[in-house]
Protein backbone atom coordinates (compact mmCIF):
# COMPACT_ATOMS: atom_id res chain seq x y z
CA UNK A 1 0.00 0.00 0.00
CA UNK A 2 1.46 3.48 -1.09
CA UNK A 3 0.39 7.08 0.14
CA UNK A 4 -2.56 9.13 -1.05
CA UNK A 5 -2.66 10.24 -4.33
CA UNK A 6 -2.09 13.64 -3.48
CA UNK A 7 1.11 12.73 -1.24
CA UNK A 8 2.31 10.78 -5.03
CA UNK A 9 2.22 14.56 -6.47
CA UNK A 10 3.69 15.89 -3.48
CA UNK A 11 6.30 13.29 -4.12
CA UNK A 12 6.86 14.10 -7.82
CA UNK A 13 6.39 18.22 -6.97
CA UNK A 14 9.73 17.91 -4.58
CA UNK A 15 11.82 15.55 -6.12
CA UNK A 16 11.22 17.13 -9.68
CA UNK A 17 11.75 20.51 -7.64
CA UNK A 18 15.41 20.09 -6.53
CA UNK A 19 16.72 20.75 -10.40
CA UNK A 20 15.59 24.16 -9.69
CA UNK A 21 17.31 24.77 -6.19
CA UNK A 22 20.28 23.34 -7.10
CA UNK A 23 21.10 24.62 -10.74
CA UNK A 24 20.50 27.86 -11.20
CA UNK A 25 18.32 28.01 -14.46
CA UNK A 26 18.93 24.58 -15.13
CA UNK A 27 17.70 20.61 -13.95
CA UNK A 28 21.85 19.49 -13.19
CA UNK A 29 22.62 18.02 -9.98
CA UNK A 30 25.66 19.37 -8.49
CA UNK A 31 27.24 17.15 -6.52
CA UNK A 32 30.51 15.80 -7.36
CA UNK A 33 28.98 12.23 -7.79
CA UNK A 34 26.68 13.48 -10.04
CA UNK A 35 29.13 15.23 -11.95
CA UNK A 36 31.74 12.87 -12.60
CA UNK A 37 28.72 10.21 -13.58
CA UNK A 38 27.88 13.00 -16.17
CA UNK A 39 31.35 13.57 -17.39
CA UNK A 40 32.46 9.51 -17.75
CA UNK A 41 29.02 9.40 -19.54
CA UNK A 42 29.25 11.95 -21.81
CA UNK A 43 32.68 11.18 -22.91
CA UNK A 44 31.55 7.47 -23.85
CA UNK A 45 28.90 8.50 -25.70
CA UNK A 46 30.98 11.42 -27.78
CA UNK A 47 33.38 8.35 -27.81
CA UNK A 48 36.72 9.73 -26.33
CA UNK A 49 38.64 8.40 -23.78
CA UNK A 50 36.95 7.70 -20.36
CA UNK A 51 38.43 9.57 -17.23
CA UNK A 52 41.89 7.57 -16.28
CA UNK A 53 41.53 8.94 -13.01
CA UNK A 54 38.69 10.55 -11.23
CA UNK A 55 39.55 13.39 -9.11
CA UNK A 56 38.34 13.80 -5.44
CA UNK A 57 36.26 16.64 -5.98
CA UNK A 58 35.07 18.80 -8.45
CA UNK A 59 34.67 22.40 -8.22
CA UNK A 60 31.56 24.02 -9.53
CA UNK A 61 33.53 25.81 -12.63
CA UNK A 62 33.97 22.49 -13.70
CA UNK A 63 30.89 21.21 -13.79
CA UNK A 64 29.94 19.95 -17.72
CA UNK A 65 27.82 22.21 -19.31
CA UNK A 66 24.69 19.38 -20.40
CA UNK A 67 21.86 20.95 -21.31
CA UNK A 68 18.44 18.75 -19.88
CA UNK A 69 16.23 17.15 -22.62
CA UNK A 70 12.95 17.15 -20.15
CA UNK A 71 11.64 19.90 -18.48
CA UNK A 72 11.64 19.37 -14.34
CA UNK A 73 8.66 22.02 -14.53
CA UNK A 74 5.94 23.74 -15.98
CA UNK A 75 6.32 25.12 -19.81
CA UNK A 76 4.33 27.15 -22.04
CA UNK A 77 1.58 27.36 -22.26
CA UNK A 78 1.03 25.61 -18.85
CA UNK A 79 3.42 27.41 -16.62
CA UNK A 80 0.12 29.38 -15.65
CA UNK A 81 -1.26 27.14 -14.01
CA UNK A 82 -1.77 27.69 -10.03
CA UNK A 83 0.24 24.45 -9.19
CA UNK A 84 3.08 25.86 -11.13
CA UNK A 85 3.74 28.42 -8.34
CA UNK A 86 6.84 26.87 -6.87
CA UNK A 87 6.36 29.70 -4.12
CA UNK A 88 3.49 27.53 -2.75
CA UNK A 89 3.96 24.67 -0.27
CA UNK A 90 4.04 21.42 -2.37
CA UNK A 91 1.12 19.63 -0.79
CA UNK A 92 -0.56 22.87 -1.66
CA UNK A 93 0.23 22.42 -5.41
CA UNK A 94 -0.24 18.89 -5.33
CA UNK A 95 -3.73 19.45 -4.08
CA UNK A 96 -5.01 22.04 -6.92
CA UNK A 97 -3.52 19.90 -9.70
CA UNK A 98 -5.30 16.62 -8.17
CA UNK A 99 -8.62 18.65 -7.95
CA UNK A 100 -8.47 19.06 -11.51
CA UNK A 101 -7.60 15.62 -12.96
CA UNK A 102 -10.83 13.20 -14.15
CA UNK A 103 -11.73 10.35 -13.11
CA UNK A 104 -10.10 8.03 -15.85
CA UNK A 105 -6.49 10.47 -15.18
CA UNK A 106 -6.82 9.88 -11.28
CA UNK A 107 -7.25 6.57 -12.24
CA UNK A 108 -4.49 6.04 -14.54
CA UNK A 109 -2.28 8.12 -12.15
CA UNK A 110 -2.07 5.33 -9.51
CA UNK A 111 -0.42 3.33 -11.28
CA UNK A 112 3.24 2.43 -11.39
CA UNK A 113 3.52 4.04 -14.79
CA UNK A 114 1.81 6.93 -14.57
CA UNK A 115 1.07 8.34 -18.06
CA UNK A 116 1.43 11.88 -18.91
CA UNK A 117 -1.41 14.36 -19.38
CA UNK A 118 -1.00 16.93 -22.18
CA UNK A 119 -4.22 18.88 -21.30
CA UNK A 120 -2.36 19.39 -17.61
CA UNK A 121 1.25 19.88 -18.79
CA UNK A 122 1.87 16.80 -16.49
CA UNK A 123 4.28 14.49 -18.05
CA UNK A 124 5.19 10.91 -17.61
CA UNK A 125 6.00 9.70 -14.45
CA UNK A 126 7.17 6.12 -12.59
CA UNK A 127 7.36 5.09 -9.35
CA UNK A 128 8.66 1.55 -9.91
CA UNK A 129 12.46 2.15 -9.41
CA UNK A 130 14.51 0.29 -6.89
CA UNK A 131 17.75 0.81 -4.67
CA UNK A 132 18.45 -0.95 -1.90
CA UNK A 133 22.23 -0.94 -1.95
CA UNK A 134 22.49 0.33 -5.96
CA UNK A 135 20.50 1.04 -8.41
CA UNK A 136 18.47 -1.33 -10.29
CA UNK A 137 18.38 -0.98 -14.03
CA UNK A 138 19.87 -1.96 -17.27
CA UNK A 139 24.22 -0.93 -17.79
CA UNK A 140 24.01 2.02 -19.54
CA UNK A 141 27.06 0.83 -21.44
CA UNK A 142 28.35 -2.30 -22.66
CA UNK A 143 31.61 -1.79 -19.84
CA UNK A 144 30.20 0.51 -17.67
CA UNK A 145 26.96 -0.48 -14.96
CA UNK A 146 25.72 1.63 -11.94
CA UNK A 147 27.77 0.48 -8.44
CA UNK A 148 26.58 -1.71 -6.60
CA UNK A 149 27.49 -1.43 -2.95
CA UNK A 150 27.65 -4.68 -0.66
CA UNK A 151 24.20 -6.01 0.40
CA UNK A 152 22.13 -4.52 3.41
CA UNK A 153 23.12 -7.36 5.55
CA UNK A 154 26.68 -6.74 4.92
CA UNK A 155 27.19 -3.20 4.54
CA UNK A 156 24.94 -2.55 8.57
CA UNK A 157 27.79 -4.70 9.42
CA UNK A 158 30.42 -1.86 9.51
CA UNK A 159 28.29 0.10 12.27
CA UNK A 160 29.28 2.85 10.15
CA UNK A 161 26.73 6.02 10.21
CA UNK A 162 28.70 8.15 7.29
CA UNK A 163 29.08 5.09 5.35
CA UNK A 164 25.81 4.65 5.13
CA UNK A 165 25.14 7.86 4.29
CA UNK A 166 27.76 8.12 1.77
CA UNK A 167 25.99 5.05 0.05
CA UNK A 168 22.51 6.28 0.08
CA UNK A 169 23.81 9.56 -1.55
CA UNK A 170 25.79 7.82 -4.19
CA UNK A 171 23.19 5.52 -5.59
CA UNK A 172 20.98 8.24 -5.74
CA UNK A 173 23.65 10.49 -7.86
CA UNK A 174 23.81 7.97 -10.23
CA UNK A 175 20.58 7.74 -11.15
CA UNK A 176 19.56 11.13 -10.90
CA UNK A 177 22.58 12.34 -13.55
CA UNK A 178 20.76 9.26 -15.87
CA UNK A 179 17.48 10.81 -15.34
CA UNK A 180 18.62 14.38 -15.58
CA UNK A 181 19.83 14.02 -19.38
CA UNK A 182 18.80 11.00 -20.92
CA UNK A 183 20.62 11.82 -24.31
CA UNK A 184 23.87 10.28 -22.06
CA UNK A 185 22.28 6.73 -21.91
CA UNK A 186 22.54 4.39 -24.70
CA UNK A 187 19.89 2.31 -25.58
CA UNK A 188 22.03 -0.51 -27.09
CA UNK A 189 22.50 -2.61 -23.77
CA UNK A 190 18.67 -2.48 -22.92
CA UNK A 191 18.65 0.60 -20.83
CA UNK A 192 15.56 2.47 -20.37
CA UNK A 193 14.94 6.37 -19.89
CA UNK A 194 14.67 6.90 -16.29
CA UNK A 195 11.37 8.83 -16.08
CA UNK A 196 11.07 9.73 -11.87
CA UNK A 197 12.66 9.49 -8.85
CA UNK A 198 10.42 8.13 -6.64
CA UNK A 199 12.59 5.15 -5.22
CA UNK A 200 12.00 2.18 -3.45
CA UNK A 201 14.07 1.41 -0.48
CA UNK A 202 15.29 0.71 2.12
CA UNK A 203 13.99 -2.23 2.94
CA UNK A 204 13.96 -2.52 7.19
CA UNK A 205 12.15 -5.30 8.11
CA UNK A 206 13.97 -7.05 10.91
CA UNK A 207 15.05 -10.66 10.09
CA UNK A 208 12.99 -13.57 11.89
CA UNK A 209 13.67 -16.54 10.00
CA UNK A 210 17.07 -17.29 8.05
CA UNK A 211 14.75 -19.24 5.28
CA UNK A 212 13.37 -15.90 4.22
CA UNK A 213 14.80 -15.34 0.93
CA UNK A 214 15.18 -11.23 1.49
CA UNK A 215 17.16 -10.81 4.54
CA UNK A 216 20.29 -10.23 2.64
CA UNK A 217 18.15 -6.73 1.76
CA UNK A 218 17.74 -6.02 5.27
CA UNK A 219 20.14 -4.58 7.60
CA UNK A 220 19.52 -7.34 10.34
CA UNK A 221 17.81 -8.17 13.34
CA UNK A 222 18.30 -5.60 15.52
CA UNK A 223 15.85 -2.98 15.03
CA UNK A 224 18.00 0.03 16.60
CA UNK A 225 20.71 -0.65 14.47
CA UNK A 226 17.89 -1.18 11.39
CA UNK A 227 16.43 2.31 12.05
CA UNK A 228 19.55 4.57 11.85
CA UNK A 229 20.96 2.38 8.68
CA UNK A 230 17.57 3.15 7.53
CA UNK A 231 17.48 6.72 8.24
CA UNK A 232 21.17 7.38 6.77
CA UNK A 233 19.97 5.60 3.68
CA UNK A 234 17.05 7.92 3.27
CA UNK A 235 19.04 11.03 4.17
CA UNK A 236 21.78 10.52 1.63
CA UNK A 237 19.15 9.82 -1.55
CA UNK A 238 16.90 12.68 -0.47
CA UNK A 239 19.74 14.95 -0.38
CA UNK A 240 19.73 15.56 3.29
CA UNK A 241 22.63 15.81 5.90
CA UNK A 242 23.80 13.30 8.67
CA UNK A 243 22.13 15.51 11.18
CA UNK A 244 18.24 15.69 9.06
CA UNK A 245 18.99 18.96 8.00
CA UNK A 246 17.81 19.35 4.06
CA UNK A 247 19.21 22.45 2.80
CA UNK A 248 16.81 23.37 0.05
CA UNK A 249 13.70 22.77 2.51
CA UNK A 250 11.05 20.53 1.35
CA UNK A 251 12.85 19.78 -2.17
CA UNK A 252 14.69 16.65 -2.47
CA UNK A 253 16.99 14.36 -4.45
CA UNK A 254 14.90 12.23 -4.67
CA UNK A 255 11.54 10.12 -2.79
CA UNK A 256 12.96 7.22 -0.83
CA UNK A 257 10.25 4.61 -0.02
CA UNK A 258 11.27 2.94 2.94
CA UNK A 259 9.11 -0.97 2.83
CA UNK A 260 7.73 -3.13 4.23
CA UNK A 261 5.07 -2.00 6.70
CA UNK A 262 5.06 -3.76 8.59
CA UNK A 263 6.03 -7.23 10.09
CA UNK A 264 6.93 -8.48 6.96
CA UNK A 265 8.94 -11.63 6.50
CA UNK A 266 7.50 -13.99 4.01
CA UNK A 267 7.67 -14.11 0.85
CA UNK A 268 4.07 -15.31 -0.12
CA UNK A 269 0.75 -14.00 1.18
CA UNK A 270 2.36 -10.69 1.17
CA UNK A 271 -1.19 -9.14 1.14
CA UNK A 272 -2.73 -10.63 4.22
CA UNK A 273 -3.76 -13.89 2.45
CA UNK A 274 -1.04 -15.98 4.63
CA UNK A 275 0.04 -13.62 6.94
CA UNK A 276 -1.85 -14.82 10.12
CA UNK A 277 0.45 -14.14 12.87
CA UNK A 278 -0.60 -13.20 16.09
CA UNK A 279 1.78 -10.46 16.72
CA UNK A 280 1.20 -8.41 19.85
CA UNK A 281 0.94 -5.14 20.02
CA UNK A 282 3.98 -4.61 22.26
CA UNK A 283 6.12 -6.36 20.14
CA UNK A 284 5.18 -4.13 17.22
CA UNK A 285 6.15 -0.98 19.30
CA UNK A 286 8.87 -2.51 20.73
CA UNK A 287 10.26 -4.11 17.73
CA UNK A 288 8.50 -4.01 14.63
CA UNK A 289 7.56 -0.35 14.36
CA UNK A 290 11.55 0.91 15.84
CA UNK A 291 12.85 0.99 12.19
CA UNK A 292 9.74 2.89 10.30
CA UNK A 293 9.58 5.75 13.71
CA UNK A 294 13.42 5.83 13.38
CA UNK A 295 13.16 6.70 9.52
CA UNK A 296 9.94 9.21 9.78
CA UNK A 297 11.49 10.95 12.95
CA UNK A 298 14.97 11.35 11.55
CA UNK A 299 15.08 11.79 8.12
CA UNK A 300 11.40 12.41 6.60
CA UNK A 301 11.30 9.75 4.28
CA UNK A 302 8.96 10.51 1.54
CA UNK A 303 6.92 7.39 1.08
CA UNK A 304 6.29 4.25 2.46
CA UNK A 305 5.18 0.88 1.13
């Protein structure tokens, strides 16, 4: 189960929003993962000679100029339109453009794949994209594949804060510079446009059983230490600090969608049809609930599942 409609738009409103605080006049992430993703990119596809050594940072004179092939807003002749005010809160935006959607586009707009609509100026969106310790999605070259990072399981292991941090911002980078300029992805090796940033993960159900076939996706069995990897993971993809602190306010990186609520460790009957546990309610608050509360409180995670 996801949040309201209207939370989907405040979702897409924020994420879609950060292009604007960061780049002045333009969509480009700049952060130095971001950029030297768009650099190694662009040089395959102009084919010259990838970077032979990737410096530390990268100041912002050096960013590469790429201009965006998708707008991250509203254009002519929509940018009228009262949920085009990016002074407004986004809930507040979100709310006027759901009022005015039809049945058959609120509908449609549930969905996974939600399809654009041209009366609206709203464009294509998805929410189906996935990174729980990298991103997952096609190599956008034949040599050259987003990172993956060591699973859940194995990276909660380092009792490492920053680390976790640093890996939830990385992932994040790389598919953000994808989805800022599609024009660097080649199609050859079966990758696909990125078309949102609405992101599943992390995944913080405790582990129960050592049969369940996802507890390499979760950080482990202790729900303390489940909750901060969780939170550190959200605040690095949304963009926000060690401490919760988001810089550009409610606009983010990204929507990280933390799953499963809740109690969640089988793999069939997901949807109740199995799932007859008699759980108390203390060991929910106790146990259960510790990772979600530590991920809301902390670091605002956009969405849940």
């Amino acid at each position: 189960m996801h949040r309201s409609l209207s939370s989907s738009f405040v979702g897409l409103i924020v994420a879609l929003g950060v292009g604007q605080a960061l780049g002045a006049g333009t969509s480009s992430l700049r952060s130095p993962y971001a950029l030297l993703f768009f650099a190694r990119l662009a040089r395959e596809v102009r084919g010259q000679t990838a970077l032979s050594q990737a410096p530390t940072s990268v100041p912002p004179t050096a960013a590469p100029t790429i201009a965006p092939t998708r707008s991250h807003g509203c254009l002519a002749p929509h940018e009228t339109y009262p949920w085009c005010d990016a002074a407004l809160p986004a809930a507040e935006r979100a709310a006027l453009l759901v009022d005015e959607l039809t049945i058959p586009e609120l509908i449609a707009s549930m969905q996974d794949e939600q399809p654009s609509i041209g009366r609206l100026g709203v464009q294509q969106y998805a929410y189906g994209y996935e990174a729980l310790h990298g991103f997952v999605g096609r190599c956008p070259f034949e040599d050259r594949c987003f990172t993956s990072f060591p699973c859940s399981s194995a990276s909660a292991s380092a009792f490492n804060r920053t680390l976790w941090h640093a890996i939830g911002a990385a992932q994040i980078d790389e598919m953000r510079g994808v989805y800022n300029d599609e024009t660097l992805v080649s199609t050859q090796y079966g990758m696909k446009p990125i078309r949102g940033m609405h992101v599943r993960g992390p995944q913080i159900n405790p582990h129960r059983d050592p049969r369940w076939g996802r507890n390499g996706n979760s950080p482990g069995e202790d729900a303390f230490l489940e909750g901060q990897y969780g939170a550190m993971m959200v605040l690095g993809g949304q963009g926000g600090d060690e401490f919760g602190h988001y810089a550009f306010g409610e606009r983010r990186k990204a929507i990280c969608e933390m799953k499963h609520f809740d109690a969640y460790s089988v793999e069939a009957g997901r949807n109740g049809e199995m799932n007859n546990f008699d759980i108390s309610l203390r060991d929910l608050v106790d146990y259960y609930f510790v990772p979600l509360k530590a991920c809301i409180q902390l670091a605002d995670v956009g969405a849940y599942m």
